[in-house]
PDB file of N, CA and C in Angstrom:
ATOM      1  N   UNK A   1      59.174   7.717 -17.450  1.00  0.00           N
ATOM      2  CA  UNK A   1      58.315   8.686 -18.125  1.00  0.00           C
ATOM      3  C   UNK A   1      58.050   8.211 -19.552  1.00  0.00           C
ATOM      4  N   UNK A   2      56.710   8.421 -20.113  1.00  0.00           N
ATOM      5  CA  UNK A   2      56.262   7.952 -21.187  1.00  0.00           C
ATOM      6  C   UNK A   2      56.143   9.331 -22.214  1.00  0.00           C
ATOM      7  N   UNK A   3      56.245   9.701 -23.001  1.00  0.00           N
ATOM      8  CA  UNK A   3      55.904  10.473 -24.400  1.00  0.00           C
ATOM      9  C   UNK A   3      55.029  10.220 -25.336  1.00  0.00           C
ATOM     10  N   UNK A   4      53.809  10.705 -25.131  1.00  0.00           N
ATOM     11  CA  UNK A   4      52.646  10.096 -25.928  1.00  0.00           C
ATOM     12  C   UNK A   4      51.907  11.242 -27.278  1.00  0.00           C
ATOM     13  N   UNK A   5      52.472  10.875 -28.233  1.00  0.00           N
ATOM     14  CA  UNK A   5      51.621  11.543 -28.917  1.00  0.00           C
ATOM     15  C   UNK A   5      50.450  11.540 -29.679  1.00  0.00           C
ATOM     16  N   UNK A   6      49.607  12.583 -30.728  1.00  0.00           N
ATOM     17  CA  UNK A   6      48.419  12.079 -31.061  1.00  0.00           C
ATOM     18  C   UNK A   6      48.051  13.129 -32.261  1.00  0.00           C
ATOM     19  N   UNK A   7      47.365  12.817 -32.863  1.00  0.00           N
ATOM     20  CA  UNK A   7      46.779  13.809 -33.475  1.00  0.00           C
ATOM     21  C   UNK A   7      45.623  14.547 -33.283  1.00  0.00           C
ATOM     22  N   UNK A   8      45.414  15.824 -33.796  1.00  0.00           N
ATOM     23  CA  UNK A   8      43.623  16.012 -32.879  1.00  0.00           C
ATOM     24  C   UNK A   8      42.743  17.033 -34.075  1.00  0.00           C
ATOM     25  N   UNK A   9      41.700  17.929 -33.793  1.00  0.00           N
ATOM     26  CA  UNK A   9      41.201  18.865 -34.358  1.00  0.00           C
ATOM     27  C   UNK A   9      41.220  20.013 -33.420  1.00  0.00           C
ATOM     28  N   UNK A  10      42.086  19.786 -32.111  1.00  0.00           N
ATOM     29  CA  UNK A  10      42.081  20.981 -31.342  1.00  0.00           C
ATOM     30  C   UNK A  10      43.036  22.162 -32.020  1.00  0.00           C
ATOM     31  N   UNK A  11      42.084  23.047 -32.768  1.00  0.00           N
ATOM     32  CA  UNK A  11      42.680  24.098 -33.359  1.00  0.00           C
ATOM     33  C   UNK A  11      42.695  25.721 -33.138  1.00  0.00           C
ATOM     34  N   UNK A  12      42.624  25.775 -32.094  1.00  0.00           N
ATOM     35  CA  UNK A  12      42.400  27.442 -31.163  1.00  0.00           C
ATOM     36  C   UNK A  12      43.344  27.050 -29.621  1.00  0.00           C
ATOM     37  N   UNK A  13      43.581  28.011 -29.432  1.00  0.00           N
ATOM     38  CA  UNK A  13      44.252  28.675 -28.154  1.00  0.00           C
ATOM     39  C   UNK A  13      42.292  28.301 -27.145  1.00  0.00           C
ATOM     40  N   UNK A  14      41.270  28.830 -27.555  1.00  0.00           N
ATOM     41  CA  UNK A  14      40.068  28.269 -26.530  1.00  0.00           C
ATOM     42  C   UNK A  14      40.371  26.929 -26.773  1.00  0.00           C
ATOM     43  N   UNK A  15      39.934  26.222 -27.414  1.00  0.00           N
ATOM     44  CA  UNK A  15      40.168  24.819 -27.455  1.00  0.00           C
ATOM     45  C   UNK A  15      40.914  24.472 -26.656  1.00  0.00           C
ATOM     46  N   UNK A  16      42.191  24.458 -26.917  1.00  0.00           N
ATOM     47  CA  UNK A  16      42.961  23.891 -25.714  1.00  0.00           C
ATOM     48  C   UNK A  16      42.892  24.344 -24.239  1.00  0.00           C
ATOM     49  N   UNK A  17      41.962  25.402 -24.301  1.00  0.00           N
ATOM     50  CA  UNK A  17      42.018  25.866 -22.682  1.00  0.00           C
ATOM     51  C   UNK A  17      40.898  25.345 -21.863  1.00  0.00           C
ATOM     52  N   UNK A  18      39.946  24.590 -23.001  1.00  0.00           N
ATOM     53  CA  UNK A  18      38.847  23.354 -22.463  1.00  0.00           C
ATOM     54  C   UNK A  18      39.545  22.429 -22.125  1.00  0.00           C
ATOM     55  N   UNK A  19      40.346  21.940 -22.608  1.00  0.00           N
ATOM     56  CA  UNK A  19      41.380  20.437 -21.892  1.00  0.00           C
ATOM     57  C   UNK A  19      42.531  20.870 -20.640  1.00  0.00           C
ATOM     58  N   UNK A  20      42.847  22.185 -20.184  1.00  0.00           N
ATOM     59  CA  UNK A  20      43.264  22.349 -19.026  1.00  0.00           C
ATOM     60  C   UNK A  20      42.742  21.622 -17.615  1.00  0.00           C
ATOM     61  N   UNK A  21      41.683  21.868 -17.518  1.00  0.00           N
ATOM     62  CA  UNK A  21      41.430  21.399 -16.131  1.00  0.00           C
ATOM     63  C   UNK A  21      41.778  19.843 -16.309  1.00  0.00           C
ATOM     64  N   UNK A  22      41.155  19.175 -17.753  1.00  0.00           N
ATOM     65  CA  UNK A  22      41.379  17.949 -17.433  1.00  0.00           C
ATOM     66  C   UNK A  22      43.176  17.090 -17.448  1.00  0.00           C
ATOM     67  N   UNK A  23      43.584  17.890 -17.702  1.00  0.00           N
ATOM     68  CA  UNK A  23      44.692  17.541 -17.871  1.00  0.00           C
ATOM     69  C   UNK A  23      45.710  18.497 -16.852  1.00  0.00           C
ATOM     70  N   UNK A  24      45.530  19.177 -16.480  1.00  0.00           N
ATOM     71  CA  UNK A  24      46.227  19.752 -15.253  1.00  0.00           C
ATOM     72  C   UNK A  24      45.893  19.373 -13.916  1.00  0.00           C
ATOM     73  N   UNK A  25      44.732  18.691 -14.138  1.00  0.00           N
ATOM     74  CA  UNK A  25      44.517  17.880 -12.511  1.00  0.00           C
ATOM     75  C   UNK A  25      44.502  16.301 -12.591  1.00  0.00           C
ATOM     76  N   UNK A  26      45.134  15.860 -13.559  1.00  0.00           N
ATOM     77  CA  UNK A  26      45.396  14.534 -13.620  1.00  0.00           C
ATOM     78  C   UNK A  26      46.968  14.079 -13.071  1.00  0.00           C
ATOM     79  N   UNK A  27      47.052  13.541 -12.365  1.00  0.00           N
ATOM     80  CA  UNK A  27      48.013  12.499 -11.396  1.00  0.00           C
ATOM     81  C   UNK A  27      49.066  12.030 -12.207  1.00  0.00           C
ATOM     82  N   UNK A  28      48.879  11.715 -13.656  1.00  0.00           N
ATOM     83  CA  UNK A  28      49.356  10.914 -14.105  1.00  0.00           C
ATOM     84  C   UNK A  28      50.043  11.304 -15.179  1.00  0.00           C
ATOM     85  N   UNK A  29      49.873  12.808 -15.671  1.00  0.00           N
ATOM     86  CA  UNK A  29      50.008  13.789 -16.441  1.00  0.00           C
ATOM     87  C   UNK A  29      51.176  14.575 -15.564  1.00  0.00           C
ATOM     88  N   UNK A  30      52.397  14.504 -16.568  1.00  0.00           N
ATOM     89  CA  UNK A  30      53.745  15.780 -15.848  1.00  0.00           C
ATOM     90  C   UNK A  30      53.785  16.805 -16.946  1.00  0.00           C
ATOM     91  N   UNK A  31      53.449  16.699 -18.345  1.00  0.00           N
ATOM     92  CA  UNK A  31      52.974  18.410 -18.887  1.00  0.00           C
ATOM     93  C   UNK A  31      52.700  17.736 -20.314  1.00  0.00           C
ATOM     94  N   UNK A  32      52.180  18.733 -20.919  1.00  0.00           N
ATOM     95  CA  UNK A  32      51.447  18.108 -22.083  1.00  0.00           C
ATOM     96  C   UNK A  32      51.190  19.629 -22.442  1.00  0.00           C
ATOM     97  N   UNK A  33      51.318  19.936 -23.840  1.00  0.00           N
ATOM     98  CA  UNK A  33      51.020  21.008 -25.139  1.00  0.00           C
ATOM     99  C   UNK A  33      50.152  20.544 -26.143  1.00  0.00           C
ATOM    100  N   UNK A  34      49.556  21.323 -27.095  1.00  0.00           N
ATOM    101  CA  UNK A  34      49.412  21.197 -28.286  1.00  0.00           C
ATOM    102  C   UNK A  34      49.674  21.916 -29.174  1.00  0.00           C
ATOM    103  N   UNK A  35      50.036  21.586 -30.707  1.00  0.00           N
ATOM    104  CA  UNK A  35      51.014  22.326 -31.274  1.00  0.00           C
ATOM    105  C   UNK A  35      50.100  23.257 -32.268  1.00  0.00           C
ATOM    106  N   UNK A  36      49.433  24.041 -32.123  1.00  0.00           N
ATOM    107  CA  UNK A  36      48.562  25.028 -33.149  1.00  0.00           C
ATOM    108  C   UNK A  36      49.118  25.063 -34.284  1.00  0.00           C
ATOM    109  N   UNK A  37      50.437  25.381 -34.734  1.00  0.00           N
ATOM    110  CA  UNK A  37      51.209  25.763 -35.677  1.00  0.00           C
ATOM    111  C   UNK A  37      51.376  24.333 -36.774  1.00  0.00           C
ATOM    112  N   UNK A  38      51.351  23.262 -36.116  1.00  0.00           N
ATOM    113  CA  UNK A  38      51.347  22.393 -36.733  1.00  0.00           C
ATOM    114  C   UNK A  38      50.024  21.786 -37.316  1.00  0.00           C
ATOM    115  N   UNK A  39      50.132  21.010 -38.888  1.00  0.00           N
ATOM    116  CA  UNK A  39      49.263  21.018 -39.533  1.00  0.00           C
ATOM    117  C   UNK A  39      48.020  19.515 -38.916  1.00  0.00           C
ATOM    118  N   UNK A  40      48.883  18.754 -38.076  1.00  0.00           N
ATOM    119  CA  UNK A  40      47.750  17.377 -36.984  1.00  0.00           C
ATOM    120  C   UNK A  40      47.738  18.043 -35.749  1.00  0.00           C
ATOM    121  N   UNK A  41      48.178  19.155 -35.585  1.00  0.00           N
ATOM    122  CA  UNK A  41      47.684  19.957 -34.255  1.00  0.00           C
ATOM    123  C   UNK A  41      47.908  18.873 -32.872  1.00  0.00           C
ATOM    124  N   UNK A  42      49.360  18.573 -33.039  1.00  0.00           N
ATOM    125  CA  UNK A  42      49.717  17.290 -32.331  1.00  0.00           C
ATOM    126  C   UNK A  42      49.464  17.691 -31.023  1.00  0.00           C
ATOM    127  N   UNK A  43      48.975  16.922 -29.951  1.00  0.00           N
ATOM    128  CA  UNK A  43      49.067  16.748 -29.093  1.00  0.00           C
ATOM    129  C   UNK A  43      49.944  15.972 -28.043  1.00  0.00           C
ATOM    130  N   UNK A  44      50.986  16.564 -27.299  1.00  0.00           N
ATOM    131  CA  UNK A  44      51.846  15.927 -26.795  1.00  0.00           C
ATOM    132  C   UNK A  44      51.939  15.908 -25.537  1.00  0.00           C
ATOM    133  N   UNK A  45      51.914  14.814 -24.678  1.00  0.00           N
ATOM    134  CA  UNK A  45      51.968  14.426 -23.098  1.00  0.00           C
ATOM    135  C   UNK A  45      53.221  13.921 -22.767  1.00  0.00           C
ATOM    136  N   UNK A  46      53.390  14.521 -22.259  1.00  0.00           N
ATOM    137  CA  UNK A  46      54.931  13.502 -21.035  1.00  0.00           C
ATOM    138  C   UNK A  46      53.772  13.048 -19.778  1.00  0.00           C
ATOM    139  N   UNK A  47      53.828  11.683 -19.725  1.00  0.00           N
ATOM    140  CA  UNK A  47      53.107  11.042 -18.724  1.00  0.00           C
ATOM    141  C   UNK A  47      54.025  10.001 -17.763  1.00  0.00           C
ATOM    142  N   UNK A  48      53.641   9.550 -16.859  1.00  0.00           N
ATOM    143  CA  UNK A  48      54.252   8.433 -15.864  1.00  0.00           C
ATOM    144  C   UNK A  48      53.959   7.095 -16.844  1.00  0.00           C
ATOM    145  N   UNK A  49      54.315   6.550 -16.048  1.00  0.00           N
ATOM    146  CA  UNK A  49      54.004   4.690 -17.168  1.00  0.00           C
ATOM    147  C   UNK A  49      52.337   4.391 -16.831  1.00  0.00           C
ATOM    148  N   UNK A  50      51.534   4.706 -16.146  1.00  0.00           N
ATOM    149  CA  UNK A  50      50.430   3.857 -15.557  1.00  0.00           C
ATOM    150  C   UNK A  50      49.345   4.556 -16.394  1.00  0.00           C
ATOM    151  N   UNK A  51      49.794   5.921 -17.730  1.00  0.00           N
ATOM    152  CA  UNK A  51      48.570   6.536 -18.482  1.00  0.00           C
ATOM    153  C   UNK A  51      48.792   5.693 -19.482  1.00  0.00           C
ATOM    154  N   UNK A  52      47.557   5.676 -20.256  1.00  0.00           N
ATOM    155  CA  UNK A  52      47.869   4.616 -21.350  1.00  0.00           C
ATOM    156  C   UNK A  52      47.262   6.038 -22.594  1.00  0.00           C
ATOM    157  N   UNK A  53      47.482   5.309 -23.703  1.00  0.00           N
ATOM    158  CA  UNK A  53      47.232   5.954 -25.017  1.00  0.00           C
ATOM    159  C   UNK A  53      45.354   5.986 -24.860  1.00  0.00           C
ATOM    160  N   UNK A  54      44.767   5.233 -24.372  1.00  0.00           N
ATOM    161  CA  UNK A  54      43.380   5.335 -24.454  1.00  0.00           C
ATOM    162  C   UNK A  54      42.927   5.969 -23.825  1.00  0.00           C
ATOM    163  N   UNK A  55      43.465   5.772 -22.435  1.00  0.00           N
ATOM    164  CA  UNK A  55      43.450   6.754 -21.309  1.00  0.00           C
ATOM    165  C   UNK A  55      43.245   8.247 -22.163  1.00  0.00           C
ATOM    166  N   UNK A  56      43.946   8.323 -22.296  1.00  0.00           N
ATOM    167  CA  UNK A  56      44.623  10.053 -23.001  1.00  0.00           C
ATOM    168  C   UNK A  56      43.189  10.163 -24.194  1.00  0.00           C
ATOM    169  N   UNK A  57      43.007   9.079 -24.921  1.00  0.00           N
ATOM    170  CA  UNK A  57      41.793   9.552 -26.441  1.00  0.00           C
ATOM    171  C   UNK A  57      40.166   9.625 -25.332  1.00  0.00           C
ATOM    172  N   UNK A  58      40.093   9.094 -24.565  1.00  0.00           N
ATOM    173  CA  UNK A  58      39.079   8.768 -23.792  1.00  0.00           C
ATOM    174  C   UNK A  58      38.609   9.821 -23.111  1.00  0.00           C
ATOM    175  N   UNK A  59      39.644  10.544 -22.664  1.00  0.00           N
ATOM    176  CA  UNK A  59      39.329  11.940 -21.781  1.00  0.00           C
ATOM    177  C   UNK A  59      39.207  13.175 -23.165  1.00  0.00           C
ATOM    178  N   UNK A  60      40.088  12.869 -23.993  1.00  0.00           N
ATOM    179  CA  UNK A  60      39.633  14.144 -24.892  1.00  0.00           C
ATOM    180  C   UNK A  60      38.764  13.867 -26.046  1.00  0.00           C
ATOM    181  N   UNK A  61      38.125  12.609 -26.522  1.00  0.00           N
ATOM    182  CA  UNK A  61      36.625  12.600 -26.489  1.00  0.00           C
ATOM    183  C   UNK A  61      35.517  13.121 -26.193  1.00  0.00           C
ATOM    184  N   UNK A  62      35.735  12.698 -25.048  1.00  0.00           N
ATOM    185  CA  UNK A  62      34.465  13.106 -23.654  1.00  0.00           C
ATOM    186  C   UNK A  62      34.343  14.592 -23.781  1.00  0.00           C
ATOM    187  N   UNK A  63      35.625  15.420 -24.074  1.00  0.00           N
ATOM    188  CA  UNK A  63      35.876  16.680 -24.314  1.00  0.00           C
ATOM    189  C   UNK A  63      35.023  17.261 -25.853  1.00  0.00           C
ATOM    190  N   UNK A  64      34.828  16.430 -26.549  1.00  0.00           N
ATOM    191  CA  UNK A  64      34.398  16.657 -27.948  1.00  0.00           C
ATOM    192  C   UNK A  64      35.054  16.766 -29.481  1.00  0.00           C
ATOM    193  N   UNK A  65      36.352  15.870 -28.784  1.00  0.00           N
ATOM    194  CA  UNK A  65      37.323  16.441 -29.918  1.00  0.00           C
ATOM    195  C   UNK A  65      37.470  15.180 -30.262  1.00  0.00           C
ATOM    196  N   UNK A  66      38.392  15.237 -31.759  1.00  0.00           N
ATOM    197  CA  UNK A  66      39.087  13.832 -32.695  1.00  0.00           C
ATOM    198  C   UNK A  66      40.000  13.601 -32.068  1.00  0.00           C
ATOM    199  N   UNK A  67      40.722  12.593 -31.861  1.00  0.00           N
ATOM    200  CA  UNK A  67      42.173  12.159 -31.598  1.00  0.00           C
ATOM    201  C   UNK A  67      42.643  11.488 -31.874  1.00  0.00           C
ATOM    202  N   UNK A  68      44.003  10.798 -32.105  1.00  0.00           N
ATOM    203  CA  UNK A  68      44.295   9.755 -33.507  1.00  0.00           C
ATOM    204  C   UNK A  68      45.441   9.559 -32.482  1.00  0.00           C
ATOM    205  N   UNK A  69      46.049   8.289 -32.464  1.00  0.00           N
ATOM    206  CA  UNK A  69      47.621   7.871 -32.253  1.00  0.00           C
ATOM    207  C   UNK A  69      48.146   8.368 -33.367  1.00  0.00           C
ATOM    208  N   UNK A  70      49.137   9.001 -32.866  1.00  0.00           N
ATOM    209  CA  UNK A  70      50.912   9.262 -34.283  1.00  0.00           C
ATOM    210  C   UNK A  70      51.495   8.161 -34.257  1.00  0.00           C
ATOM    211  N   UNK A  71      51.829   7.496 -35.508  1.00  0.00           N
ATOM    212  CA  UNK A  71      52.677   6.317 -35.799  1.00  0.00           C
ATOM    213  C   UNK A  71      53.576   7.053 -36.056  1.00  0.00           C
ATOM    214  N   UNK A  72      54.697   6.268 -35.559  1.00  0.00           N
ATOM    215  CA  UNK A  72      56.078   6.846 -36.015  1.00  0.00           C
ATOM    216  C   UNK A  72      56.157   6.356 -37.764  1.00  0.00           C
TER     217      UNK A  72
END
């Protein structure tokens, strides 16, 4: 299992309920949040090994949103 995080502009409870379908019917996806409360509104996936970090900015793009890798 992989732990992928990110930063985003998804900043509403709607917002994130536009990235449900895509991320609740993905294969490759075992659960994933985003953190409202927090000030990069992180986005966090527990994924299998075969999602990649682009994978993940690519679909929530397409969605209309920013997304950034978190450097540790």
């Amino acid at each position: 299992m992989e732990l992928l995080l990110f930063r985003t502009d998804i900043k509403s409870k709607k917002k994130v309920k536009s990235l449900k379908s895509v991320f609740n019917n993905h294969s490759e996806i075992i659960n994933w949040s985003v953190d409202l409360e927090d000030i990069d509104n992180v986005l966090r996936i527990e994924a299998t090994t075969n999602l990649s970090e682009k994978d993940v900015m690519d679909l929530v793009r397409i969605k209309g949103f920013y997304i950034q890798i978190m450097l540790d």
